[in-house]
N, C-alpha and C. Protein backbone atom coordinates (compact mmCIF):
# COMPACT_ATOMS: atom_id res chain seq x y z
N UNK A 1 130.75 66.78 -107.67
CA UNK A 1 130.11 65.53 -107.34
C UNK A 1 128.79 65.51 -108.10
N UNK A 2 128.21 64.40 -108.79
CA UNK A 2 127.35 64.18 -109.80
C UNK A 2 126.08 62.76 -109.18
N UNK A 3 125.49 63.43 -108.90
CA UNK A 3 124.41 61.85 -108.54
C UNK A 3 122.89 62.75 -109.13
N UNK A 4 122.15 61.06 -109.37
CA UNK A 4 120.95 61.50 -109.61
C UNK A 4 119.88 61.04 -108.68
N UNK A 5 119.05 62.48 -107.71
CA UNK A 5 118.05 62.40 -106.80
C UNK A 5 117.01 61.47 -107.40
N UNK A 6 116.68 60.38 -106.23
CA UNK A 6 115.44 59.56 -106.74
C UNK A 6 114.56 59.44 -105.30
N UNK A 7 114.39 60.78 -104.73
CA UNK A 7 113.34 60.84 -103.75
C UNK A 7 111.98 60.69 -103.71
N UNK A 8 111.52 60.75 -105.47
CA UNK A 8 110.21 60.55 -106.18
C UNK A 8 110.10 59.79 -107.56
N UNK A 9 109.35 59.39 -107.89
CA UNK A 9 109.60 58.98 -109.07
C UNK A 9 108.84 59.50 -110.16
N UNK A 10 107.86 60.36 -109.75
CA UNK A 10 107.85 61.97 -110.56
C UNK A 10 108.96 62.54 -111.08
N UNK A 11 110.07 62.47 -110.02
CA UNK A 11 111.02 63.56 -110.39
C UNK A 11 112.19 63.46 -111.67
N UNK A 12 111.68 61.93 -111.93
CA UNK A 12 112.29 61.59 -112.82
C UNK A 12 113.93 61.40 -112.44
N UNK A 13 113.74 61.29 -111.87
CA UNK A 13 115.53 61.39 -110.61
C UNK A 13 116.73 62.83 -111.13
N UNK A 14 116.45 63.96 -110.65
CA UNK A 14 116.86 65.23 -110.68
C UNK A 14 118.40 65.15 -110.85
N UNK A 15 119.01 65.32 -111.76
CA UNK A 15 120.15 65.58 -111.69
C UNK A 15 121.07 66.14 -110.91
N UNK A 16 121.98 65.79 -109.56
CA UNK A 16 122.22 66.97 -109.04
C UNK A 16 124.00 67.06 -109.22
N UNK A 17 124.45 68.08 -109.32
CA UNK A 17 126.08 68.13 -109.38
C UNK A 17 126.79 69.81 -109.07
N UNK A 18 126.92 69.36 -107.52
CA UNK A 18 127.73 70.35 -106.65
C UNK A 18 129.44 69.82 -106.65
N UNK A 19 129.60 71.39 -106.16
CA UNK A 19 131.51 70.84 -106.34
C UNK A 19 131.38 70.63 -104.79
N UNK A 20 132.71 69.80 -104.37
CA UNK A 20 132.75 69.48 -103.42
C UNK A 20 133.61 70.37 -102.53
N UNK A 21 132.92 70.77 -101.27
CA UNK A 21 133.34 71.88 -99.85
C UNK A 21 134.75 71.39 -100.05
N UNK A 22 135.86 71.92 -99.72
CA UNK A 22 137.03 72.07 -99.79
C UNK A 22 137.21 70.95 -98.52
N UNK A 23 136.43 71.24 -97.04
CA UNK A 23 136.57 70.59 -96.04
C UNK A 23 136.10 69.18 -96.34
N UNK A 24 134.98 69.08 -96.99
CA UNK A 24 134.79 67.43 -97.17
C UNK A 24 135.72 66.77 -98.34
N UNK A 25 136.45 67.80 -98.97
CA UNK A 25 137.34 67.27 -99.99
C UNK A 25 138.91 66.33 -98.67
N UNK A 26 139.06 67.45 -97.96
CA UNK A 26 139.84 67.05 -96.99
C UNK A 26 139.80 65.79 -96.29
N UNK A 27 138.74 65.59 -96.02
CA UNK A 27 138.30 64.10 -95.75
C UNK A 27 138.53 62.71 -96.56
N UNK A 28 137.62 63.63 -97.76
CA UNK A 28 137.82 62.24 -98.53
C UNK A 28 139.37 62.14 -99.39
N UNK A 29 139.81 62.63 -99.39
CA UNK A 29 141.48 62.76 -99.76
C UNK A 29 142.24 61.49 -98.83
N UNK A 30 141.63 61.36 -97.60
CA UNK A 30 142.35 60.56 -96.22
C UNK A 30 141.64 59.17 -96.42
N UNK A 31 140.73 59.03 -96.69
CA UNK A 31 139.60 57.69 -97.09
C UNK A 31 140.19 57.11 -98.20
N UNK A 32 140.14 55.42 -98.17
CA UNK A 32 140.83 55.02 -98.91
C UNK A 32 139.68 54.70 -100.25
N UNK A 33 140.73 55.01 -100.76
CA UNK A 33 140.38 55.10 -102.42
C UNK A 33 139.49 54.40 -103.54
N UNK A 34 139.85 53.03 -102.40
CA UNK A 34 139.17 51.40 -103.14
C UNK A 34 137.85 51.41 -103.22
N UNK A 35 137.04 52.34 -101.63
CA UNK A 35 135.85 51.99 -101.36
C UNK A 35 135.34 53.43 -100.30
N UNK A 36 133.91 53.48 -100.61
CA UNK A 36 133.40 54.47 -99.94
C UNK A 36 132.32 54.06 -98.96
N UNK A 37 133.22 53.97 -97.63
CA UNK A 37 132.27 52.66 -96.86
C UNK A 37 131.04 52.90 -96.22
N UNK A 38 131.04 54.55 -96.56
CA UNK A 38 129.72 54.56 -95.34
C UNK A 38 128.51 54.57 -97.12
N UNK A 39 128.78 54.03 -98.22
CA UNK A 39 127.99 54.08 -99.28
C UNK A 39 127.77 52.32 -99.79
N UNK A 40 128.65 51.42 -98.96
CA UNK A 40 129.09 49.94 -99.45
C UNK A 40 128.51 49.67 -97.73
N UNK A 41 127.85 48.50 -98.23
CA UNK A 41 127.78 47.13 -96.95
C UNK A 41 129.24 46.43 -96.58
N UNK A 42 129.31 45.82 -95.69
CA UNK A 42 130.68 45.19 -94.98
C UNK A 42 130.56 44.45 -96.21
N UNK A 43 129.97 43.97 -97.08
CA UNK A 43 130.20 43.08 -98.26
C UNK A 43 130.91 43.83 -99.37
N UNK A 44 130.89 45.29 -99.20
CA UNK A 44 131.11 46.05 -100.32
C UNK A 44 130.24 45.56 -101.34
N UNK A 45 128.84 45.95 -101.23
CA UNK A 45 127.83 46.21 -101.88
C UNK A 45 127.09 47.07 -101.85
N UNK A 46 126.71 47.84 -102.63
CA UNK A 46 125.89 49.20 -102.42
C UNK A 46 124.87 49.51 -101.49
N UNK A 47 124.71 49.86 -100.59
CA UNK A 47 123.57 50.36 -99.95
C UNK A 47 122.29 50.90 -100.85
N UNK A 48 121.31 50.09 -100.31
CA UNK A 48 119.65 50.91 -100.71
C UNK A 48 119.47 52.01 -100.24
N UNK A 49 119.15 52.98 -100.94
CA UNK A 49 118.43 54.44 -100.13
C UNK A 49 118.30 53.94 -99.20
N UNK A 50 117.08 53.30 -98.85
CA UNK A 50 116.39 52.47 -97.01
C UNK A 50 117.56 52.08 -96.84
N UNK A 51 118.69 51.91 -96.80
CA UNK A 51 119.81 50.53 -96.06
C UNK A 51 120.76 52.27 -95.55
N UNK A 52 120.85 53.13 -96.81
CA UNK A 52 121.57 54.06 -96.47
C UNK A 52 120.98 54.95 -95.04
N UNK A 53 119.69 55.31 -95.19
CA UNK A 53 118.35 56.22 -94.33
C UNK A 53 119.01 55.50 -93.04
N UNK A 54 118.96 54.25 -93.06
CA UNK A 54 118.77 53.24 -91.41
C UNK A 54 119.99 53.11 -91.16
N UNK A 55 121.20 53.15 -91.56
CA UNK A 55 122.63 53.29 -91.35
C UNK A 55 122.31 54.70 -90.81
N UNK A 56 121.98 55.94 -91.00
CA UNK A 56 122.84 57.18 -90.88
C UNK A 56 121.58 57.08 -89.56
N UNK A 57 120.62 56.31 -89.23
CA UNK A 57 120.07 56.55 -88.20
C UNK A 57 120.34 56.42 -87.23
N UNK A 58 120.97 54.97 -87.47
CA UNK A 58 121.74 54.13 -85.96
C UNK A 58 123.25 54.95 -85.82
N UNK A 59 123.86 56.15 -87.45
CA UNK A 59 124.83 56.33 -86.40
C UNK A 59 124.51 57.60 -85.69
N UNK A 60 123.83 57.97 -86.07
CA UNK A 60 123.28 59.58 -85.49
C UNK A 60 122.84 59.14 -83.96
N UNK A 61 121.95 57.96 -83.60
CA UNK A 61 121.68 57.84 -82.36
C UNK A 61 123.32 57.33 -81.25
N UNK A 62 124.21 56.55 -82.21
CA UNK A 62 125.26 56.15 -81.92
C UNK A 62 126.27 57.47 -81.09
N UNK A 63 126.48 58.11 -81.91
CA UNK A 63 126.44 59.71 -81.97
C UNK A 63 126.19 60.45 -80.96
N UNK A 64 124.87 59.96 -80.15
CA UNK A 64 123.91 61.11 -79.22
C UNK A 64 123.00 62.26 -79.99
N UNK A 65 122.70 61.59 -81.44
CA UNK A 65 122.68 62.85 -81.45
C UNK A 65 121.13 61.91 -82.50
N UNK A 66 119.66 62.10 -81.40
CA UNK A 66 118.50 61.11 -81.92
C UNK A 66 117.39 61.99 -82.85
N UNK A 67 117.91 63.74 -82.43
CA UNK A 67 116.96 64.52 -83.80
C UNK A 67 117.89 64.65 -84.93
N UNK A 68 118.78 64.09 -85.12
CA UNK A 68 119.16 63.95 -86.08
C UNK A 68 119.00 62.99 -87.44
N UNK A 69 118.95 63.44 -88.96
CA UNK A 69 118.74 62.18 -89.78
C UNK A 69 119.19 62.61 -90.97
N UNK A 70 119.78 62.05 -92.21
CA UNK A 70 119.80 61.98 -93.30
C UNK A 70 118.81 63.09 -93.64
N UNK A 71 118.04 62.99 -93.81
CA UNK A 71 117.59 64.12 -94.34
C UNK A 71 117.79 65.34 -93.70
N UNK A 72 117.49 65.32 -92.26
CA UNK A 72 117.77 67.09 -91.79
C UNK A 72 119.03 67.81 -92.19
N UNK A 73 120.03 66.47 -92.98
CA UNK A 73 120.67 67.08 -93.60
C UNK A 73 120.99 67.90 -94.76
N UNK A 74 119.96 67.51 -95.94
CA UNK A 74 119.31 67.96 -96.67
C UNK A 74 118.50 69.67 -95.93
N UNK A 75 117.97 69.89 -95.26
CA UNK A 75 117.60 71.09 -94.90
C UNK A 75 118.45 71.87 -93.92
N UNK A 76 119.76 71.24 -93.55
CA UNK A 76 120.49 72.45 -93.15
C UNK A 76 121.70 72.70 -94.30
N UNK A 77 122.22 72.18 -95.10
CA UNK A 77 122.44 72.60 -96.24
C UNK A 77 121.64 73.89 -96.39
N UNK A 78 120.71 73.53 -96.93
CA UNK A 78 119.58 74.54 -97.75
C UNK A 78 119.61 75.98 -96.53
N UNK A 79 119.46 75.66 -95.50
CA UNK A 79 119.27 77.10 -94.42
C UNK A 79 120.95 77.66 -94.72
N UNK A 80 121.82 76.51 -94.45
CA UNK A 80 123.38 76.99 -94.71
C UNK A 80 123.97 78.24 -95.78
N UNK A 81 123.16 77.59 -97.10
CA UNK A 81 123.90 78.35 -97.93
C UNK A 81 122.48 79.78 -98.42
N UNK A 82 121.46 79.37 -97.68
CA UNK A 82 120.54 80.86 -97.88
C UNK A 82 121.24 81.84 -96.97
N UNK A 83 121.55 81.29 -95.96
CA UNK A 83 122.13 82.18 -94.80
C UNK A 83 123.91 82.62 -95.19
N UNK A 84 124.08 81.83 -96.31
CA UNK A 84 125.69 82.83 -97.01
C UNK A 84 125.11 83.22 -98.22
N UNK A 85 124.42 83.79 -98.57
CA UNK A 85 123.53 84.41 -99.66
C UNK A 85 122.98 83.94 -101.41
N UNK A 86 123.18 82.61 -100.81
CA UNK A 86 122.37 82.07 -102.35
C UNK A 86 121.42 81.88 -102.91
N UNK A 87 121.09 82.30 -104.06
CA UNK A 87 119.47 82.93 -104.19
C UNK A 87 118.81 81.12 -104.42
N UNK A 88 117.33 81.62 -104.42
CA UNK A 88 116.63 80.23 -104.09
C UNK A 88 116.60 79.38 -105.16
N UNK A 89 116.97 79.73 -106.59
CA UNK A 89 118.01 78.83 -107.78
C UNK A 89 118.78 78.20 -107.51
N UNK A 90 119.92 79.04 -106.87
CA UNK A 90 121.16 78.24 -106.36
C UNK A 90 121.00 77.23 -105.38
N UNK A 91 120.32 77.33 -104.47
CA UNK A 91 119.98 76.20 -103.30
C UNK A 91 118.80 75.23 -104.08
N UNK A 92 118.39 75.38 -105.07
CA UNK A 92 117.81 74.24 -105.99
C UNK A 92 118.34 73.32 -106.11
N UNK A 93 119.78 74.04 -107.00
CA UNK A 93 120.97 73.32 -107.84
C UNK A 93 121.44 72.45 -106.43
N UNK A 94 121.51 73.10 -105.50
CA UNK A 94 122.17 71.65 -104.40
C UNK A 94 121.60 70.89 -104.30
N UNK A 95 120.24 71.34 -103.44
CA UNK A 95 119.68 70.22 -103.34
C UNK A 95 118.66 69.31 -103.78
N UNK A 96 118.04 69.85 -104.80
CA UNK A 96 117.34 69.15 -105.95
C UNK A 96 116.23 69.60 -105.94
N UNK A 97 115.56 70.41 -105.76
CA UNK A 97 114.08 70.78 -105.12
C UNK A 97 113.58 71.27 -106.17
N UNK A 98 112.41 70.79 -106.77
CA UNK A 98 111.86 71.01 -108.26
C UNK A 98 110.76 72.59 -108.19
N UNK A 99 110.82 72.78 -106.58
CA UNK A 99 110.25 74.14 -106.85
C UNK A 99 110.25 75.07 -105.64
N UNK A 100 110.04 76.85 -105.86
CA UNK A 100 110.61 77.17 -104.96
C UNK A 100 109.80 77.38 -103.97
N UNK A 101 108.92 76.70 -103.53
CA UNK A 101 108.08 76.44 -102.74
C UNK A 101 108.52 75.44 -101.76
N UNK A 102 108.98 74.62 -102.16
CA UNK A 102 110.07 73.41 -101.52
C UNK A 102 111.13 74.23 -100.97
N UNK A 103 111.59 75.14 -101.40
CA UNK A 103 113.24 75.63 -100.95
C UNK A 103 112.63 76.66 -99.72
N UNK A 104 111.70 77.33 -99.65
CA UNK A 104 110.67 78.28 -99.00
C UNK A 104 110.95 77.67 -98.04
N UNK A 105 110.00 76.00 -97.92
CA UNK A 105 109.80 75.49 -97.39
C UNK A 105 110.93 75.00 -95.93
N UNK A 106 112.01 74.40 -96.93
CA UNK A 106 112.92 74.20 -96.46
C UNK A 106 114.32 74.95 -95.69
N UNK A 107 114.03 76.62 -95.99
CA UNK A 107 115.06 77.59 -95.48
C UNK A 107 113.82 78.70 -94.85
N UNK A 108 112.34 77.82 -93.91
CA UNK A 108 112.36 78.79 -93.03
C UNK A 108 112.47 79.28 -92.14
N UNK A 109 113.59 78.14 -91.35
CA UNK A 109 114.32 78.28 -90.14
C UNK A 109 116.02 79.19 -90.10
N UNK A 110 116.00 79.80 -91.46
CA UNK A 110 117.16 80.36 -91.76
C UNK A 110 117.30 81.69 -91.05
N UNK A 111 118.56 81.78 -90.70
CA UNK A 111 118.73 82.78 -89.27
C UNK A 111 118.20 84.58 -90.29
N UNK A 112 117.01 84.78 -89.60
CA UNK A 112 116.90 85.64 -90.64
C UNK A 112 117.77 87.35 -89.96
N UNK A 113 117.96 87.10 -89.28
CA UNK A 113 119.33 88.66 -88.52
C UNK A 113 120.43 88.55 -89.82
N UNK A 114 120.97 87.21 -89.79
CA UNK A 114 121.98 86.95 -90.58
C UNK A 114 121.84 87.30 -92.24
N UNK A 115 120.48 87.41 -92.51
CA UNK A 115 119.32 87.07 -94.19
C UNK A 115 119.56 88.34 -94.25
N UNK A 116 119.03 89.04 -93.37
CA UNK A 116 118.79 91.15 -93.41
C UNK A 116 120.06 91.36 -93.34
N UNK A 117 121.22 91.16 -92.50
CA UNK A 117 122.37 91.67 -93.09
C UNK A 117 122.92 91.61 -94.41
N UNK A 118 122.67 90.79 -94.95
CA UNK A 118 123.10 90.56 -96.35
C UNK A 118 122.48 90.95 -97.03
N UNK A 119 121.41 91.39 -97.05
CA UNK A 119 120.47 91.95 -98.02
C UNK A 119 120.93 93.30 -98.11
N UNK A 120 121.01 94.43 -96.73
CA UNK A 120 121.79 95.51 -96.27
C UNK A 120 122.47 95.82 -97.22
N UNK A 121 123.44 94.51 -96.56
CA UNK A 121 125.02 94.72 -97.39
C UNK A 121 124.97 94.51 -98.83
N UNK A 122 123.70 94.46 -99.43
CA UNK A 122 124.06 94.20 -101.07
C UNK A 122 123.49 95.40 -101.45
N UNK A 123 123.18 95.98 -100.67
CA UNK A 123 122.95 98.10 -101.11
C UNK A 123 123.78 98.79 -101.04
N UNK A 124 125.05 98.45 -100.52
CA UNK A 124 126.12 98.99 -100.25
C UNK A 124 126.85 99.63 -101.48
């Protein structure tokens, strides 16, 4: 999957292109083909970043679920794949983060029991 981050306009909009989880491949395999609706208005017109942000808000509260948002998705990614051992390059490449101060930032709620085992296990 290939999109370009435009969270800044410093960033010059970051290139980002991850392959897609096998499980969300599963999904979208079942979604019809024509249109990607939670990315299209009932008009099938593109959503604005803001139109996208305020959609995933109302469904997250829809959901039950009100600490949730578009972005915290963006940072459990990032804790996700530090916590299956990807160095802080690799969790760049996902999620676009121009430095590793940002990724720091963003994986320091990462289960660190889970961090030291793997570290362990790469002395092995």
């Amino acid at each position: 999957m290939s999109y370009r981050r435009q969270k800044t306009e410093d960033d010059g909009g970051v290139l980002i292109d991850i392959p897609i989880h096998p499980e969300l491949r599963a999904v979208l395999d079942i979604c019809p083909k024509d249109a990607f609706t939670f990315l299209e208005t009932q008009n099938g017109k593109s959503r604005s970043p803001n139109g996208l942000g305020n959609m995933m808000r109302e469904w997250c509260n829809e959901a039950g679920l009100p600490n949730c948002s578009s972005h915290g998705l963006r940072k459990v990614i990032a804790r996700r794949v530090a916590e299956a051992g990807a160095s802080p390059h690799e969790i760049m490449a996902v999620t676009g983060h121009l430095t590793l101060a940002e990724v720091t930032r963003y994986t320091m709620d990462a289960n660190r029991p889970v961090l030291a085992d793997g570290a362990i296990e790469k002395l092995k």
